[in-house]
N, C-alpha and C. Protein backbone atom coordinates (compact mmCIF):
# COMPACT_ATOMS: atom_id res chain seq x y z
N UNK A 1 -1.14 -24.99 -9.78
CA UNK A 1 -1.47 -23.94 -10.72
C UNK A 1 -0.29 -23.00 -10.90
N UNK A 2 0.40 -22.95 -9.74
CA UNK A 2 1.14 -22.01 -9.93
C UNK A 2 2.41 -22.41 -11.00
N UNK A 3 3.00 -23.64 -11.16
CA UNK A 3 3.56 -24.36 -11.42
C UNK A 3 3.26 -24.04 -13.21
N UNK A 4 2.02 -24.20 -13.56
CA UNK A 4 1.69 -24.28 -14.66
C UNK A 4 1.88 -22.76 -15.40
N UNK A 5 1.57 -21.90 -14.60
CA UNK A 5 2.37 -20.21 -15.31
C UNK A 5 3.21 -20.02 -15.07
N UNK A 6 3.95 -20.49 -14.42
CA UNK A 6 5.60 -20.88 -14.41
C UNK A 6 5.77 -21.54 -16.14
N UNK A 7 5.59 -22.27 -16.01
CA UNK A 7 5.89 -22.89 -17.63
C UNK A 7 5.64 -22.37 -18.76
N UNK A 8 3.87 -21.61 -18.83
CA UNK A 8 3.83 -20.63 -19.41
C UNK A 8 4.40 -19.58 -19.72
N UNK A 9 4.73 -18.65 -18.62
CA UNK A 9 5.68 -17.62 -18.61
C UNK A 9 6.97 -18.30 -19.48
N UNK A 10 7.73 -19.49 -18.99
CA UNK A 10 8.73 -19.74 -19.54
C UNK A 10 8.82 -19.88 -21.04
N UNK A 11 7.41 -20.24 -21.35
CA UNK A 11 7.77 -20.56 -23.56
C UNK A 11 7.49 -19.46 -23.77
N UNK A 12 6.73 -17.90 -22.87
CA UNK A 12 6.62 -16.95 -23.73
C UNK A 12 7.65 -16.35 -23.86
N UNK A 13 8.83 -16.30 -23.00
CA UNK A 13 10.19 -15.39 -22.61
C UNK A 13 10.66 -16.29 -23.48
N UNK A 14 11.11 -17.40 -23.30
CA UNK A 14 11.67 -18.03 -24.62
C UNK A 14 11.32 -17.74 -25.96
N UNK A 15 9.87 -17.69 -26.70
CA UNK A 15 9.47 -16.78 -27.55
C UNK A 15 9.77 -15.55 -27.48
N UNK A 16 9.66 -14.60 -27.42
CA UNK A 16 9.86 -13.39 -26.99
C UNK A 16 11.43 -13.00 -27.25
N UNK A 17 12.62 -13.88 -26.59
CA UNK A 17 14.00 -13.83 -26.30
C UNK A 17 14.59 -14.25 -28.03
N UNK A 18 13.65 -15.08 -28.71
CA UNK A 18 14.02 -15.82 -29.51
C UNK A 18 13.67 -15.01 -30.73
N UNK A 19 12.35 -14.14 -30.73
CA UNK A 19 12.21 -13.16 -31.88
C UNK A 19 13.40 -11.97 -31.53
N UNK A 20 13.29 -11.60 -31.09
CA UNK A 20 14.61 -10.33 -30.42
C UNK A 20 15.59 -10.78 -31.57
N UNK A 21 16.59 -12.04 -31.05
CA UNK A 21 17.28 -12.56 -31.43
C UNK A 21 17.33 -12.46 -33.16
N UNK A 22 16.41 -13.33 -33.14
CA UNK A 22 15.93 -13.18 -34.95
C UNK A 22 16.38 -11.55 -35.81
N UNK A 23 15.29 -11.15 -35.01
CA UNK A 23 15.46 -9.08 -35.85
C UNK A 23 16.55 -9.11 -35.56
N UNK A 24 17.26 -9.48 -34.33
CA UNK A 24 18.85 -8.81 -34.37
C UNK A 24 19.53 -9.26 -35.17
N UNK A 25 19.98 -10.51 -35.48
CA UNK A 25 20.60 -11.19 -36.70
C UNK A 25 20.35 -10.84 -37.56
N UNK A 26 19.13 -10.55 -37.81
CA UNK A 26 18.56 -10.17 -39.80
C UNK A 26 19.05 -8.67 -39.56
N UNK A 27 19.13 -7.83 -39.03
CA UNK A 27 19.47 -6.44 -38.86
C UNK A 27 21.04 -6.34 -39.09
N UNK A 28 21.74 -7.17 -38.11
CA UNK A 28 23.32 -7.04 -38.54
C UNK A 28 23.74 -7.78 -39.96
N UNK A 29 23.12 -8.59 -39.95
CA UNK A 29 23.29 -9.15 -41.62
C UNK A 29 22.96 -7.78 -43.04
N UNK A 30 22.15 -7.22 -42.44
CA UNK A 30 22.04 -6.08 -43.50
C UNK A 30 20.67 -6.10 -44.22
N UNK A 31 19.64 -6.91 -43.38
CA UNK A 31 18.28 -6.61 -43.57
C UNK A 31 17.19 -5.70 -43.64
N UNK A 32 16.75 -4.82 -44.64
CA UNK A 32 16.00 -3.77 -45.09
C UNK A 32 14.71 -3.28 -43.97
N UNK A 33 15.16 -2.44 -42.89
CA UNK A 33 14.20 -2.32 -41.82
C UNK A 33 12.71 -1.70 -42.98
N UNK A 34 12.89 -1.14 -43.74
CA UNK A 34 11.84 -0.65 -44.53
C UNK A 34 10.99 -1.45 -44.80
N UNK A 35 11.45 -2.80 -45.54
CA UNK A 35 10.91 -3.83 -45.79
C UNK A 35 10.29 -4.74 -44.93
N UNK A 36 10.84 -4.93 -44.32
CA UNK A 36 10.33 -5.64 -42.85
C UNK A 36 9.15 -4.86 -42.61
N UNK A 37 9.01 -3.53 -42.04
CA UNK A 37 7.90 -3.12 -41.81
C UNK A 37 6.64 -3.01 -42.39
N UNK A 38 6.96 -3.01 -43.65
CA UNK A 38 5.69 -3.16 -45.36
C UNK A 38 5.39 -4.92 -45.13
N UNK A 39 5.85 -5.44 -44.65
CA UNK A 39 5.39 -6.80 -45.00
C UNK A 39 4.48 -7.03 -43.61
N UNK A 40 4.74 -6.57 -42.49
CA UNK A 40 4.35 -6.48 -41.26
C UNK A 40 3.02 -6.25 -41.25
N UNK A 41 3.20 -5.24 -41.55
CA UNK A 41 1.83 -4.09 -42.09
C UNK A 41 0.78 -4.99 -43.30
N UNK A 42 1.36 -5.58 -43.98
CA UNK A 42 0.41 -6.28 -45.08
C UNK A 42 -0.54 -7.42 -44.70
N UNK A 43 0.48 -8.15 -43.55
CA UNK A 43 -0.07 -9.70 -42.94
C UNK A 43 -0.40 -9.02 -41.56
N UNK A 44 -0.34 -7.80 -40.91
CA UNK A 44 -0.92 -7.37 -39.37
C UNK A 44 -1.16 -6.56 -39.10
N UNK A 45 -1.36 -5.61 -40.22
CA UNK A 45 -1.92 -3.99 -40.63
C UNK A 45 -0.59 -3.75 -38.44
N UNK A 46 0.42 -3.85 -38.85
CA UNK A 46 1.14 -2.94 -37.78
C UNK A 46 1.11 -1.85 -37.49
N UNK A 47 1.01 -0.69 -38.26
CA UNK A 47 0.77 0.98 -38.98
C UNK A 47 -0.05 0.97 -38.11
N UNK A 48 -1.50 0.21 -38.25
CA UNK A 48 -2.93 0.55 -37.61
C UNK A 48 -2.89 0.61 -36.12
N UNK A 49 -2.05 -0.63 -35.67
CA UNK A 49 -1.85 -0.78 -34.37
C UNK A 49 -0.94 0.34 -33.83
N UNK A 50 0.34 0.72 -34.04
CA UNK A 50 1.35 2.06 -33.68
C UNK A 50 -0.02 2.98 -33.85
N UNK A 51 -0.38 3.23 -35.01
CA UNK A 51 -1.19 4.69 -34.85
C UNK A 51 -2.16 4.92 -33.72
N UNK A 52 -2.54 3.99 -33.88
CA UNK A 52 -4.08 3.57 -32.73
C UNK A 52 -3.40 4.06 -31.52
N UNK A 53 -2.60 3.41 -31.03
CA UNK A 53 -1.82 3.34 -29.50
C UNK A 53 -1.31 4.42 -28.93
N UNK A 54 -0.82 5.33 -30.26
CA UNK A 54 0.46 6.27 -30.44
C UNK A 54 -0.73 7.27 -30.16
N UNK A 55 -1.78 7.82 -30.70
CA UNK A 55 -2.78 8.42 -30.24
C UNK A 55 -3.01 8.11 -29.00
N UNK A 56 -3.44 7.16 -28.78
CA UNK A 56 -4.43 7.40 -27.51
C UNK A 56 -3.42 7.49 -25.94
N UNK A 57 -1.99 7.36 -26.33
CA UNK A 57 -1.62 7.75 -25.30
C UNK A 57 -1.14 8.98 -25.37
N UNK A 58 -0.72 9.63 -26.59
CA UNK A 58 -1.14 11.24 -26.65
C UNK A 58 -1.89 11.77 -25.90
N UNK A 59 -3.12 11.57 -26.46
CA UNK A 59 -4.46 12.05 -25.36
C UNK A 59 -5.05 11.90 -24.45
N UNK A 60 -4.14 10.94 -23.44
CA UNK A 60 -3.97 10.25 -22.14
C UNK A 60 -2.86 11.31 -21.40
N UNK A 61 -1.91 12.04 -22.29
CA UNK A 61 -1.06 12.57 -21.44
C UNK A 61 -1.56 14.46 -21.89
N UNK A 62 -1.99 14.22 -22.53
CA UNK A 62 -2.53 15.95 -23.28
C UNK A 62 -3.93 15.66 -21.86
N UNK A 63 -4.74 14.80 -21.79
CA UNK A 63 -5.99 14.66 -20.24
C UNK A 63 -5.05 14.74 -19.30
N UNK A 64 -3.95 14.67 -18.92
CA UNK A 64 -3.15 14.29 -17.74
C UNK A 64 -2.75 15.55 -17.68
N UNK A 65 -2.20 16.67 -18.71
CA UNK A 65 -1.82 17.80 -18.44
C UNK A 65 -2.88 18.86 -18.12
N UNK A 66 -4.17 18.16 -18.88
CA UNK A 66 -5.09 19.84 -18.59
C UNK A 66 -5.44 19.87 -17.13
N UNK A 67 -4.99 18.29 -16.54
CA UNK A 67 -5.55 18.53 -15.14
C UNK A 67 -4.88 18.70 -14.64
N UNK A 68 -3.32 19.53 -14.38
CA UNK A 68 -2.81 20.31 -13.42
C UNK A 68 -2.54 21.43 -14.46
């Protein structure tokens, strides 16, 4: 078993290593970060997800302060 998330782990870091890669190339080539993000947002509502997250760890650290 262990063997087998070994392998796992390995195609996700390979994925993972391999999108990086991608944005970085399209970025030094002179690729429209604006654009990228509108298309993101159209096919994975992205916006929804940052906002969602971006809140609630706000108010994870705004609960973390009232208690000292």
């Amino acid at each position: 078993m262990k063997k087998g998330w070994r392998i796992i782990l390995g195609i996700v870091l390979t994925a993972v290593i391999f999108g990086g890669l991608c944005c970085g190339v399209g970025l030094l080539t002179g690729a429209d970060t604006d654009r990228i993000i509108l298309n993101l947002d159209e096919h994975y509502q992205v916006m929804t997800y940052i906002n969602t997250y971006t809140s609630y760890v706000t108010n994870m650290f705004q609960k973390l302060i009232h208690l000292f």
